[in-house]
Protein backbone atom coordinates (compact mmCIF):
# COMPACT_ATOMS: atom_id res chain seq x y z
CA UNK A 1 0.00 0.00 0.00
CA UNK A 2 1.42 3.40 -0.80
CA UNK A 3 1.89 6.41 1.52
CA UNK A 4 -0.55 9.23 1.20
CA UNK A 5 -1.49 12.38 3.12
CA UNK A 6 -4.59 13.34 4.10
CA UNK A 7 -5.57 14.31 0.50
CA UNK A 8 -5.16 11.18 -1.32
CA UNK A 9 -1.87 12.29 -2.76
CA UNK A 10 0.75 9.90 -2.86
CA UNK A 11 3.62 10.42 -1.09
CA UNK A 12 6.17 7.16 -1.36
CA UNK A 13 4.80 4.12 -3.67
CA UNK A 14 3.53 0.61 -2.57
CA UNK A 15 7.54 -1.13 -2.68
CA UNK A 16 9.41 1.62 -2.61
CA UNK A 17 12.96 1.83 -0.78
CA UNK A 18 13.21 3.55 2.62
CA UNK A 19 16.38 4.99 2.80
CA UNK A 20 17.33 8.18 6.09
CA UNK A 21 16.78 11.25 3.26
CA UNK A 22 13.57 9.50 2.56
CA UNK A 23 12.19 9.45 6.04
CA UNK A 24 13.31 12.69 6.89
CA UNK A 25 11.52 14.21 3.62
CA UNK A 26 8.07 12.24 4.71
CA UNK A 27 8.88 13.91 8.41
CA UNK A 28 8.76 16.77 7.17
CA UNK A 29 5.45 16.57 4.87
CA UNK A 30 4.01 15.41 8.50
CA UNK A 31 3.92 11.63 8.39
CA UNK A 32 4.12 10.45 11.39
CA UNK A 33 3.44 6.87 10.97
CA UNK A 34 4.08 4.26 8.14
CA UNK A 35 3.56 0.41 8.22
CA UNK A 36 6.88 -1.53 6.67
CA UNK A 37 6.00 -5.03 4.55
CA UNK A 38 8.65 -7.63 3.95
CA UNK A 39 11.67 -9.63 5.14
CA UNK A 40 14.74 -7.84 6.79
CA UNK A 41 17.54 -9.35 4.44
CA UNK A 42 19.88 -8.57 7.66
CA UNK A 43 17.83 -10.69 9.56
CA UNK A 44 18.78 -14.29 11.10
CA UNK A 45 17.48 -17.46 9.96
CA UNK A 46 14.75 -18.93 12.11
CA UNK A 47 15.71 -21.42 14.86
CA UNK A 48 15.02 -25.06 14.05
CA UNK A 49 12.33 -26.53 16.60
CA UNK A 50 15.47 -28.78 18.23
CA UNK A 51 17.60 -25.28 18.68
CA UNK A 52 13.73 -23.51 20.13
CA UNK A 53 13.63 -26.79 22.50
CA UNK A 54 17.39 -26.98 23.54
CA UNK A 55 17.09 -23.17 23.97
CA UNK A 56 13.84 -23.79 26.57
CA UNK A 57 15.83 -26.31 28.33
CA UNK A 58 18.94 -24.06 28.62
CA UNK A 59 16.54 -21.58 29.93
CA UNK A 60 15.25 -23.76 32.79
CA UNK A 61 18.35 -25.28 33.96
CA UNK A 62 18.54 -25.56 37.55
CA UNK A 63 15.13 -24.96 38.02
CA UNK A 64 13.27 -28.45 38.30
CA UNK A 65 12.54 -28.83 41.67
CA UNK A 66 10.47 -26.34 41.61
CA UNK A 67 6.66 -26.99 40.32
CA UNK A 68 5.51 -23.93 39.23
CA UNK A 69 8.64 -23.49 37.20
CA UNK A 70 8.06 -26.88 35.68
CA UNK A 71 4.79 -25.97 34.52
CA UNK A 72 6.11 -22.17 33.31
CA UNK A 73 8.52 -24.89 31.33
CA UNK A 74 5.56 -27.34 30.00
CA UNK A 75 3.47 -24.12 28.55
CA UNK A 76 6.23 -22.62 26.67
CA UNK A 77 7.45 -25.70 25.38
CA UNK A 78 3.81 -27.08 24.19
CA UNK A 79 3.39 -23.16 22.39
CA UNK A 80 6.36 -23.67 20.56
CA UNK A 81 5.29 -27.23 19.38
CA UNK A 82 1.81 -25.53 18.40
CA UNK A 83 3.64 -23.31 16.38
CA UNK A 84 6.00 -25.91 14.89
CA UNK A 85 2.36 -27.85 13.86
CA UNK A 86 0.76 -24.74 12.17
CA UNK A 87 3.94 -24.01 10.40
């Protein structure tokens, strides 16, 4: 979706490149609020479900004994498996 004021006009086109001169040009024609779409190329590669799991367990180490962490432990680790199943 492109940017537009509050006449319609188009300010930045659907796919355009963001770039520092371009957000301080849009600051300064009062946008105050835009809504980025796509994947950060800088970003890391998702965590397999075993590193997710081995990273719960890590997490909970030395912790055990103690019930209501167990269960803390049991919730995350079933919400990552639901995740892993709707994936």
């Amino acid at each position: 979706m492109p940017v537009m004021n509050d006449r319609g006009m188009v300010i930045l086109p659907k796919g355009a490149k963001i770039s520092t001169p371009l957000i301080d040009r849009m600051m300064r024609m009062g946008v105050v609020e835009v809504t980025l779409v796509g994947d950060d190329p800088n970003a890391p590669p998702p965590k397999t479900t075993d590193e997710l799991l081995e990273e719960l367990d890590a997490r909970f180490e030395g912790v055990e004994g103690k019930a209501f962490m167990k269960e803390i432990k049991r919730i995350a680790r079933e919400h990552i498996m639901e995740k892993v199943a709707k994936s």
